[in-house]
N, C-alpha and C. Protein backbone atom coordinates (compact mmCIF):
# COMPACT_ATOMS: atom_id res chain seq x y z
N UNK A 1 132.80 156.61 125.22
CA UNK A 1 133.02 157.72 124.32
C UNK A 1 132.89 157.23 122.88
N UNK A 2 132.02 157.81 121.85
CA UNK A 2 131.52 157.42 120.36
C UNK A 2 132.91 157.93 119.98
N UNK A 3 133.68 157.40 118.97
CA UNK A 3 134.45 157.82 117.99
C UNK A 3 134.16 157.94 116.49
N UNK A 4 134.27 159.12 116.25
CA UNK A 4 133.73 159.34 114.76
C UNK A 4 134.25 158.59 113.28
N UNK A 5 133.88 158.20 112.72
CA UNK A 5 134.08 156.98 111.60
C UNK A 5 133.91 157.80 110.54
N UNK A 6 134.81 157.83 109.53
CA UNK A 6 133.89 158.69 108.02
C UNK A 6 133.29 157.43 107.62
N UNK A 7 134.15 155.80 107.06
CA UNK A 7 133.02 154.94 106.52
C UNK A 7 131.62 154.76 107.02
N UNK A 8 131.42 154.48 108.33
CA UNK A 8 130.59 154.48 109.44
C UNK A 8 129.45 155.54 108.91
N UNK A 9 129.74 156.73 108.92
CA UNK A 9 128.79 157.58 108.59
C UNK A 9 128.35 157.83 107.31
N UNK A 10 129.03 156.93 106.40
CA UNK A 10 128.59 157.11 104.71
C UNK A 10 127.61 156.24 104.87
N UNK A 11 127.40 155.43 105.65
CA UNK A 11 126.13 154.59 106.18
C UNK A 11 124.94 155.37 106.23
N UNK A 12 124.76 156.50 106.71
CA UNK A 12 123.80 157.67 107.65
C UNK A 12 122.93 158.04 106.10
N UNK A 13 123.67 157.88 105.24
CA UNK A 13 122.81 158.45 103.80
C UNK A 13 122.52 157.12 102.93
N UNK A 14 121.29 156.78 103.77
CA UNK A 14 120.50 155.58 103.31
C UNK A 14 119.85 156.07 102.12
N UNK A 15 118.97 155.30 101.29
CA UNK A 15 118.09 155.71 100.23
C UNK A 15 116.78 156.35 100.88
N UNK A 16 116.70 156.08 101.89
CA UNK A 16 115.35 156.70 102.05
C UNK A 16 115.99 158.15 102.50
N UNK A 17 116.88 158.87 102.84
CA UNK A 17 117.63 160.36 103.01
C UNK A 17 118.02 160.87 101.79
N UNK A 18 118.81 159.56 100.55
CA UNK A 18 119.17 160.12 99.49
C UNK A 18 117.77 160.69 98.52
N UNK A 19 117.07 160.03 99.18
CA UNK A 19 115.73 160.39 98.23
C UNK A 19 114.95 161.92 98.64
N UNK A 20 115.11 161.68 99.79
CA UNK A 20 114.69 163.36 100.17
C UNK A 20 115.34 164.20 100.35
N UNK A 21 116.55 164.29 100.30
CA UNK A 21 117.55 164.96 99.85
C UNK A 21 117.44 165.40 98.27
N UNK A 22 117.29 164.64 97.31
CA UNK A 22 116.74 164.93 95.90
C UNK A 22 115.61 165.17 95.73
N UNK A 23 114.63 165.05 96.30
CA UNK A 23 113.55 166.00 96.23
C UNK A 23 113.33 167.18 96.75
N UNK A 24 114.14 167.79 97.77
CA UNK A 24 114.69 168.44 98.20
C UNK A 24 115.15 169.81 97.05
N UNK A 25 116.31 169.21 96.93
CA UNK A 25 116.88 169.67 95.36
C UNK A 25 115.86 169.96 94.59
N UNK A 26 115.28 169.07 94.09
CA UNK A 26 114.27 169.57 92.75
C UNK A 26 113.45 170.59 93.32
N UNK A 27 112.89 170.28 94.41
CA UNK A 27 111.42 171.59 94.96
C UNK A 27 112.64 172.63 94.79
N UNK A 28 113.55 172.96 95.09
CA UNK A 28 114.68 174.39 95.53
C UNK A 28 114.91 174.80 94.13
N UNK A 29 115.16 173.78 93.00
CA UNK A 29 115.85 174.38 91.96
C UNK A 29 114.38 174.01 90.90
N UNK A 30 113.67 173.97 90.50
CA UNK A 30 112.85 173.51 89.46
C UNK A 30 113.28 173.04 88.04
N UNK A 31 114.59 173.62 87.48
CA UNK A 31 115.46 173.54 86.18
C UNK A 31 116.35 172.17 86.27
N UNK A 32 116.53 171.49 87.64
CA UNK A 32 116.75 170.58 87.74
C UNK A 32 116.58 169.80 86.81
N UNK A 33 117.60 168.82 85.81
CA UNK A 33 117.65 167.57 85.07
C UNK A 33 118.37 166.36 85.40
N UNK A 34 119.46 166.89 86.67
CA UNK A 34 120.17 165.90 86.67
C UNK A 34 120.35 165.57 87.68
N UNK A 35 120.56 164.50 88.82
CA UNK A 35 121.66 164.66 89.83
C UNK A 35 122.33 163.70 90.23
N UNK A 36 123.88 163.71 90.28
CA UNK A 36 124.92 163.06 90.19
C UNK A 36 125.35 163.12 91.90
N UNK A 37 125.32 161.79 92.18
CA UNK A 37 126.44 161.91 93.62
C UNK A 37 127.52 161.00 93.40
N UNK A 38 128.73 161.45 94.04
CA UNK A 38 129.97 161.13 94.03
C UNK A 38 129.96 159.82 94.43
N UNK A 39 130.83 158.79 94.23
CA UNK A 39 131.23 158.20 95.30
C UNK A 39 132.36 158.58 95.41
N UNK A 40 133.07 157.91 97.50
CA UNK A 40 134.28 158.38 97.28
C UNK A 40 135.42 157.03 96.99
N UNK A 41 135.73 157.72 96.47
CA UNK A 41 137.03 156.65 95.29
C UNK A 41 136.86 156.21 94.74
N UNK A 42 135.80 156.24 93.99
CA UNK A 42 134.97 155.46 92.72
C UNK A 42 136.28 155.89 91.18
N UNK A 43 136.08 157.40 90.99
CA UNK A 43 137.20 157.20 90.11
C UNK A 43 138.04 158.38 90.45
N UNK A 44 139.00 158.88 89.56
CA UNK A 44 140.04 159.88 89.40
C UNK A 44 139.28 160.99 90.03
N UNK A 45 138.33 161.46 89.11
CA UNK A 45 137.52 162.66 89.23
C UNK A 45 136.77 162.67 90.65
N UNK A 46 135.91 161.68 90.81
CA UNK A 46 135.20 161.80 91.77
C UNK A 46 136.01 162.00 93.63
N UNK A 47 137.04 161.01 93.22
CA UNK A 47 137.98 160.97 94.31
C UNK A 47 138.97 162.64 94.40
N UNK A 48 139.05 163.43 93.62
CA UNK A 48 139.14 164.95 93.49
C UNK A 48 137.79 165.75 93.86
N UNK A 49 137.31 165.30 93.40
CA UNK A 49 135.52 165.93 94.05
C UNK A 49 135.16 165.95 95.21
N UNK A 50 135.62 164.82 95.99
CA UNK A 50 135.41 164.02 97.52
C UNK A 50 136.57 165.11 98.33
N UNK A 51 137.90 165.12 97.53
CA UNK A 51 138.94 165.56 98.11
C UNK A 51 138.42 167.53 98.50
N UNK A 52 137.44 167.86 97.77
CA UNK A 52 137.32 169.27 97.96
C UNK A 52 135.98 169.25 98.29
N UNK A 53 135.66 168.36 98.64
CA UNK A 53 134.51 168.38 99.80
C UNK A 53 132.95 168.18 99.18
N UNK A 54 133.39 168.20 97.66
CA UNK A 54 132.05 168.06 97.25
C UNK A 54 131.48 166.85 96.64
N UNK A 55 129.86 166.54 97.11
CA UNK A 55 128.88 165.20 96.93
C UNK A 55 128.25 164.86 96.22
N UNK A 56 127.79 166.11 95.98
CA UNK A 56 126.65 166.00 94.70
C UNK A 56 126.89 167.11 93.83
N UNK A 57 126.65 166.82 92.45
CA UNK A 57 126.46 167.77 91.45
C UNK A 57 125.34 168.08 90.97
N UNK A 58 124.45 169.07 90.75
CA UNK A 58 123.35 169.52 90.48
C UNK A 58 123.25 170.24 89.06
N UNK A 59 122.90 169.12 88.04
CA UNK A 59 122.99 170.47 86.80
C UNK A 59 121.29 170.72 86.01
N UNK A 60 121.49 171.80 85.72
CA UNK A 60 119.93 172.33 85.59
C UNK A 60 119.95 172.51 84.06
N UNK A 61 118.84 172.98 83.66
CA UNK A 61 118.71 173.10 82.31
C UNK A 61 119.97 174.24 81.71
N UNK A 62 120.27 174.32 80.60
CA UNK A 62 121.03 174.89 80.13
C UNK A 62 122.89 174.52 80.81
N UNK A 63 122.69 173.17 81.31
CA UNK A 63 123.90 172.92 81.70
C UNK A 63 125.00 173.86 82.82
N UNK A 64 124.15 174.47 83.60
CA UNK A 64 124.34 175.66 84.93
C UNK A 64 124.43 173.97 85.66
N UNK A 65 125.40 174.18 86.34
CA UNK A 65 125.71 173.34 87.85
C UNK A 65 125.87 173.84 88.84
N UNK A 66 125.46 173.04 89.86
CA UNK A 66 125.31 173.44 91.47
C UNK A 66 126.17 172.26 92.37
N UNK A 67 127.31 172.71 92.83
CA UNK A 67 128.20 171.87 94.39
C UNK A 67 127.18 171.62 95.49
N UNK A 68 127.22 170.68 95.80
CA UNK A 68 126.84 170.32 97.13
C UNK A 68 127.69 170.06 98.03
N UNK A 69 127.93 169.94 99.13
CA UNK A 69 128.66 169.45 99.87
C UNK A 69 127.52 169.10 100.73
N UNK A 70 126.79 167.60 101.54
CA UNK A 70 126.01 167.22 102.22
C UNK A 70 126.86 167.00 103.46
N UNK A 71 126.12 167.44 104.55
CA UNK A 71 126.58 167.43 105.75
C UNK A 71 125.29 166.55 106.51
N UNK A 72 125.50 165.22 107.01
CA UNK A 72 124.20 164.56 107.94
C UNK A 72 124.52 164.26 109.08
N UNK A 73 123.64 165.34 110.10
CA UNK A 73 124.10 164.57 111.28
C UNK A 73 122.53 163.68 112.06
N UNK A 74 123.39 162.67 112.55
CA UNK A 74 122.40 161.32 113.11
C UNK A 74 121.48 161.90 114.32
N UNK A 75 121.84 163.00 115.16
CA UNK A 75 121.27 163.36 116.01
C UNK A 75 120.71 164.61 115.88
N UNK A 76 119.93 165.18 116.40
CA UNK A 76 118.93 166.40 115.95
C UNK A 76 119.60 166.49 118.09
N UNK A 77 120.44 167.71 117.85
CA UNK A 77 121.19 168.42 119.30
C UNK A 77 120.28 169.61 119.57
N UNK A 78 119.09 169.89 118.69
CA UNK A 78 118.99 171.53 118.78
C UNK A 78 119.06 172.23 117.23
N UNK A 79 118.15 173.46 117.22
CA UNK A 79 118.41 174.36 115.87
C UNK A 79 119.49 174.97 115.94
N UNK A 80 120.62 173.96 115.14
CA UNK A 80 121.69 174.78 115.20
C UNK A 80 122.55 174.22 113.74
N UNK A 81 123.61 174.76 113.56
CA UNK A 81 124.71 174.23 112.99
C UNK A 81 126.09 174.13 113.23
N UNK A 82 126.48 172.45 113.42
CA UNK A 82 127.87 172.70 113.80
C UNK A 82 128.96 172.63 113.03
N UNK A 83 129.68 173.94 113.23
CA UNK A 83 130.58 174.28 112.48
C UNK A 83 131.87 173.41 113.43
N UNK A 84 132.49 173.19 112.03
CA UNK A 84 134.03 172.55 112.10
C UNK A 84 135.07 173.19 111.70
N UNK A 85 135.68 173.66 112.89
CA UNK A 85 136.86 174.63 112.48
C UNK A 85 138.35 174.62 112.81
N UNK A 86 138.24 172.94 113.21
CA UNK A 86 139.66 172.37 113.05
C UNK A 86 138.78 170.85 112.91
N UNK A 87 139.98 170.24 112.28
CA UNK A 87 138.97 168.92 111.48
C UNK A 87 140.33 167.97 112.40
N UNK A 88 141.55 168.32 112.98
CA UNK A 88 141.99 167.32 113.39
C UNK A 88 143.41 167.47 114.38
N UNK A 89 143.50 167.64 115.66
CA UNK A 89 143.60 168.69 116.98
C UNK A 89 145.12 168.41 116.74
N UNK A 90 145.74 167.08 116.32
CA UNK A 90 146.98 166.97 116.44
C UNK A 90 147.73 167.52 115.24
N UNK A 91 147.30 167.52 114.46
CA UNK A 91 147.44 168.26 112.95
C UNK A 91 147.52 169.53 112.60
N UNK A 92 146.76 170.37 113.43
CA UNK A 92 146.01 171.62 113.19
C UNK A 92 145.70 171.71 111.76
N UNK A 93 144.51 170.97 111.45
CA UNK A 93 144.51 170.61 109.88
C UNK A 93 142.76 171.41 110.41
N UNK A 94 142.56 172.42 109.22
CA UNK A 94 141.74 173.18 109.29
C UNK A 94 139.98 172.31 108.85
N UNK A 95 138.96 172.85 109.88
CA UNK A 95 137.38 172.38 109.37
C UNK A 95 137.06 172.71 108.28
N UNK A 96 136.07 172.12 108.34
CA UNK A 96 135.42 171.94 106.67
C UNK A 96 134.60 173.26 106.64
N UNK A 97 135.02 174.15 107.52
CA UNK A 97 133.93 175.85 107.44
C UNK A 97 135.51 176.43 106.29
N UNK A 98 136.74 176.41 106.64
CA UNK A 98 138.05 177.02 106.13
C UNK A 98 137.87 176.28 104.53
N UNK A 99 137.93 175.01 104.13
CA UNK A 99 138.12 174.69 103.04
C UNK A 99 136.57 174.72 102.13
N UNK A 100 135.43 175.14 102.71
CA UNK A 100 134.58 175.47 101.60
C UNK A 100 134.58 176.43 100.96
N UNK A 101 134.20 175.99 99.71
CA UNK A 101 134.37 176.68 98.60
C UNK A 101 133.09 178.00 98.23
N UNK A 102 133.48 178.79 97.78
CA UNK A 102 132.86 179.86 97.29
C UNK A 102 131.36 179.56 96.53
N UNK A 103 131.73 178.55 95.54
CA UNK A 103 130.50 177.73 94.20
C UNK A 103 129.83 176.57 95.24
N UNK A 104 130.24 176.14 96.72
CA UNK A 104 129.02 175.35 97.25
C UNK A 104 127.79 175.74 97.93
N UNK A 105 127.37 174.90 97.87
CA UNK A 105 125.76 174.98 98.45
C UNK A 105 126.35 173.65 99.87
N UNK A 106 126.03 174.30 100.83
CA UNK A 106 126.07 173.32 102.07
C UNK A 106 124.68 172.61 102.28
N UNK A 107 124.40 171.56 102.19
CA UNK A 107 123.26 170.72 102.55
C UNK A 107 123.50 170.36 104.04
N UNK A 108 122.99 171.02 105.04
CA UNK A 108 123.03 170.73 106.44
C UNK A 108 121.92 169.79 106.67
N UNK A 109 121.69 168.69 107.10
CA UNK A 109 120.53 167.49 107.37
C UNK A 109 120.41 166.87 108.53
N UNK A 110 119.48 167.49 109.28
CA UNK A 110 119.42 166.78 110.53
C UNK A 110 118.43 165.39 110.23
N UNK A 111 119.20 163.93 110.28
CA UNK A 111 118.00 162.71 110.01
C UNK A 111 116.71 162.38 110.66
N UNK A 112 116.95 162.32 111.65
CA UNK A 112 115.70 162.17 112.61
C UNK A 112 114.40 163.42 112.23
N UNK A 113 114.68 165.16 112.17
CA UNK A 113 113.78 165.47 112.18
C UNK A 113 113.44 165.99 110.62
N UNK A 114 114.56 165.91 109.73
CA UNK A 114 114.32 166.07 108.04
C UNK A 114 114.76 167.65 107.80
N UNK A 115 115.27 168.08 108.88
CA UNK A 115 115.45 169.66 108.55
C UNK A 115 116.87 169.60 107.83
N UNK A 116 116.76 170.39 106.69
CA UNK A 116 117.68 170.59 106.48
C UNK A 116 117.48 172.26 105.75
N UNK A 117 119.04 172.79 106.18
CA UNK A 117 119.56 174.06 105.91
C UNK A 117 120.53 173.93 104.51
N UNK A 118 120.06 174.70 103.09
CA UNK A 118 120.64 174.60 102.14
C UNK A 118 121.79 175.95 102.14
N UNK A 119 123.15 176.18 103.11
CA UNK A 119 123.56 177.34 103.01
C UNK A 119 124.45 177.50 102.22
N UNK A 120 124.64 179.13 101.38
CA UNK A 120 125.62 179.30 100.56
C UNK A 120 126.99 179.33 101.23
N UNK A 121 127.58 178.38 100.51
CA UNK A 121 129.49 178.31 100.64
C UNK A 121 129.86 179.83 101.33
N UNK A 122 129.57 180.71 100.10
CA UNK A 122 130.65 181.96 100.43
C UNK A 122 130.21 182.76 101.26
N UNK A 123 128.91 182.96 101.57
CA UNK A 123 128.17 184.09 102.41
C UNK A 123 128.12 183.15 104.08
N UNK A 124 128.47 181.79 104.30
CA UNK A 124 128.61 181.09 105.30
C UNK A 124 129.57 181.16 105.69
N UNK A 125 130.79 180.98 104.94
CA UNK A 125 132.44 180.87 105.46
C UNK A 125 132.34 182.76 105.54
N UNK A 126 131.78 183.36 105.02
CA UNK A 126 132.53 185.14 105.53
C UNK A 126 131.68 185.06 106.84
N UNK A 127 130.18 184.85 106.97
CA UNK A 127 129.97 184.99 108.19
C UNK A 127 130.33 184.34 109.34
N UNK A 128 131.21 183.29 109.34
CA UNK A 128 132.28 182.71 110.05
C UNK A 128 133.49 183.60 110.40
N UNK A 129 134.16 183.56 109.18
CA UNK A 129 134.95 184.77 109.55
C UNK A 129 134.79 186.13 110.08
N UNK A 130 133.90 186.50 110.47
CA UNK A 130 133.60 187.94 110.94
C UNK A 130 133.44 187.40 112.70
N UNK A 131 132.53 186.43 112.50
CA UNK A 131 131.78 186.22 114.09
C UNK A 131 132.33 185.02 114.53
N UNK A 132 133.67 184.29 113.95
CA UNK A 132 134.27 183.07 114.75
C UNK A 132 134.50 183.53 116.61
N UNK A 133 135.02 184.41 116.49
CA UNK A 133 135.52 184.48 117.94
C UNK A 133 134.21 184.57 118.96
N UNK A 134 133.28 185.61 118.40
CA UNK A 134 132.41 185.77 119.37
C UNK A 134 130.96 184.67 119.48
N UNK A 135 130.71 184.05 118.29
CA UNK A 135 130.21 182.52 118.49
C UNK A 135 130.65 181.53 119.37
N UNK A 136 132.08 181.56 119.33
CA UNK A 136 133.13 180.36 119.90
C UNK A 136 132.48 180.68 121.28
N UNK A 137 132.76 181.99 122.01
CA UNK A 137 132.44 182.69 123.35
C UNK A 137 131.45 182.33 123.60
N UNK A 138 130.04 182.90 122.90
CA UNK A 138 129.04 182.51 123.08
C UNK A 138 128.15 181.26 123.44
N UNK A 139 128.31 180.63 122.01
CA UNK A 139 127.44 178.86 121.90
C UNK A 139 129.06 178.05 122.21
N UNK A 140 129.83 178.41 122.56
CA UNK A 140 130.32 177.34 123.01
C UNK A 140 131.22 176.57 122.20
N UNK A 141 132.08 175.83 122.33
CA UNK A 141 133.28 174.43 121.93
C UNK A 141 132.90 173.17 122.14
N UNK A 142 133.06 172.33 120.66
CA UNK A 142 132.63 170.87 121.07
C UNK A 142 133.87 170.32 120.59
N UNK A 143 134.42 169.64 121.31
CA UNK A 143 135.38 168.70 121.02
C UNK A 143 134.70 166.95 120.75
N UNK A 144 135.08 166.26 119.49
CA UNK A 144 134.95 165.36 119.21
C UNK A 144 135.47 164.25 118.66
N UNK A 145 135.63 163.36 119.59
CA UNK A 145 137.05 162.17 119.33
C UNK A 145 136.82 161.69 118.25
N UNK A 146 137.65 161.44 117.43
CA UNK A 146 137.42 160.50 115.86
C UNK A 146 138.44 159.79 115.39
N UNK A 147 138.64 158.93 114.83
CA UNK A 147 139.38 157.78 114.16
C UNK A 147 140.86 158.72 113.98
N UNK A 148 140.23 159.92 113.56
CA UNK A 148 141.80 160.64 112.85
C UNK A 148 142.12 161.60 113.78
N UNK A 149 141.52 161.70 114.92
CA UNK A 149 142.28 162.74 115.81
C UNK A 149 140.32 163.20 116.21
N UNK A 150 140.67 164.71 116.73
CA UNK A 150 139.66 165.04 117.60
C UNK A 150 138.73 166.39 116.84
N UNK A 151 137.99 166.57 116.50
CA UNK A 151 137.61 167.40 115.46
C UNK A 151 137.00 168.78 116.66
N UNK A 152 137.06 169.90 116.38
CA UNK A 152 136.59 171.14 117.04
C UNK A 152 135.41 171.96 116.77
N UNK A 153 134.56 171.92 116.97
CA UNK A 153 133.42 172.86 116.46
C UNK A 153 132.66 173.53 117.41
N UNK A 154 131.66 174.45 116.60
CA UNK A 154 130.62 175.60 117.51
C UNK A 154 129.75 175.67 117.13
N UNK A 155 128.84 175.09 118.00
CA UNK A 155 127.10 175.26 117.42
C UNK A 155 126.45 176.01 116.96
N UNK A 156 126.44 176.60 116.11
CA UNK A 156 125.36 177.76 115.92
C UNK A 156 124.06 177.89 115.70
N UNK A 157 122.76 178.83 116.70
CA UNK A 157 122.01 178.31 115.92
C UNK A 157 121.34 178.58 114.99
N UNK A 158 120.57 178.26 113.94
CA UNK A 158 120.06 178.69 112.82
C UNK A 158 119.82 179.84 112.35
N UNK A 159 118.70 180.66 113.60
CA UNK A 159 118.55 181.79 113.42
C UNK A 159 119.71 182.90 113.49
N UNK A 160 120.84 182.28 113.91
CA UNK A 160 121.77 183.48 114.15
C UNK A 160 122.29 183.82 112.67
N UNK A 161 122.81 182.09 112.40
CA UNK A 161 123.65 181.97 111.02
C UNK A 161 122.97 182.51 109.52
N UNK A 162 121.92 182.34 109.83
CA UNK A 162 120.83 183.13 108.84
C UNK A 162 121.01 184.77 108.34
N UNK A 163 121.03 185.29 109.89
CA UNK A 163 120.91 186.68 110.24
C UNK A 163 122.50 187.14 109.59
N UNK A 164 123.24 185.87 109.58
CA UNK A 164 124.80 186.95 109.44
C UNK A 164 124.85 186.96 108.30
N UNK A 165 124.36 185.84 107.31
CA UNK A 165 124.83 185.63 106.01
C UNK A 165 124.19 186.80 105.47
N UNK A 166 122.83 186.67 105.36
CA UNK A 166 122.05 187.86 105.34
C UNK A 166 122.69 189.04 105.48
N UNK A 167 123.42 189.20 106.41
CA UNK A 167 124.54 190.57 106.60
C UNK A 167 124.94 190.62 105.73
N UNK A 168 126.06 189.89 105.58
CA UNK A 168 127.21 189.86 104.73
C UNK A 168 126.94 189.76 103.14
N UNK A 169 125.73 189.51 102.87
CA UNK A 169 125.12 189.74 101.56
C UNK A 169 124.79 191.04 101.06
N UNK A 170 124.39 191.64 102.60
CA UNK A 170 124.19 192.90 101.88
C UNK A 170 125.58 193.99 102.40
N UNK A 171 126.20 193.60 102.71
CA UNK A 171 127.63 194.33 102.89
C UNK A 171 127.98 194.67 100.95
């Protein structure tokens, strides 16, 4: 049984990912001038940045910024996204779908095949909230052992999560 590592996986964002990951960025935003990634515990700030989930800062011309929160997973399971909606089973300490923020941009990155899904924070967490139960039913429960307890999630796949945000945008 793999147990999940956060140091372990700060590994997974080599330079050759951080780099297409920022090019990435620039093709999406063109106003692009800057981009800043966190480390975590590097300082005061950044270690507050890390603490609310966010990686990168994106600031564009006229000093407009963009949250990232990068999500990489090592294995390509399928077009999907897995949502985390308890981050730690003995805790009931809530996934990282409950504590994103409204102002992020989710960088979803599958490594192996380069896909990645740039989804908005707020139109992602409402379409969570509307369709948690009947996703859960549907695609299913993954339980996953980790250093800090056992993390909970539900696959979704792309095309669905697309279709809801899309909803909920135009709600």
């Amino acid at each position: 049984m793999n147990v999940h590592d956060f140091y372990e996986n700060q590994k997974v964002l080599d330079p050759e990912t951080v780099r297409f990951l920022d090019n990435l960025y620039r093709a999406t935003w063109p106003t692009l001038t800057k981009i800043e990634r966190l480390e975590y515990n590097k300082t005061e700030r950044e270690a507050y940045m890390q603490k609310h989930e966010i990686d990168v800062i994106l600031t564009c011309i006229g000093g407009r910024q963009k949250l990232v929160e990068e999500k990489i997973r090592r294995k390509d399971w399928g077009d999907d996204v897995l949502i985390e909606y308890l981050q730690s089973e003995g805790l009931n300490d809530p996934g990282w779908i409950y504590k994103l923020r409204d102002d992020v941009v989710l960088s979803y990155h599958i490594k192996p095949t380069r896909r990645t899904e740039l989804l908005p924070g707020k139109w992602l967490k409402k379409a969570w909230l509307r369709h948690e139960d009947e996703w859960k039913s549907e695609y299913g429960v993954r339980h996953n052992p980790g250093a800090n307890g056992t993390t909970w999630n539900c696959p979704v796949p792309t095309s669905v999560l697309w279709r809801a945000i899309n909803d909920e945008q135009m709600r």
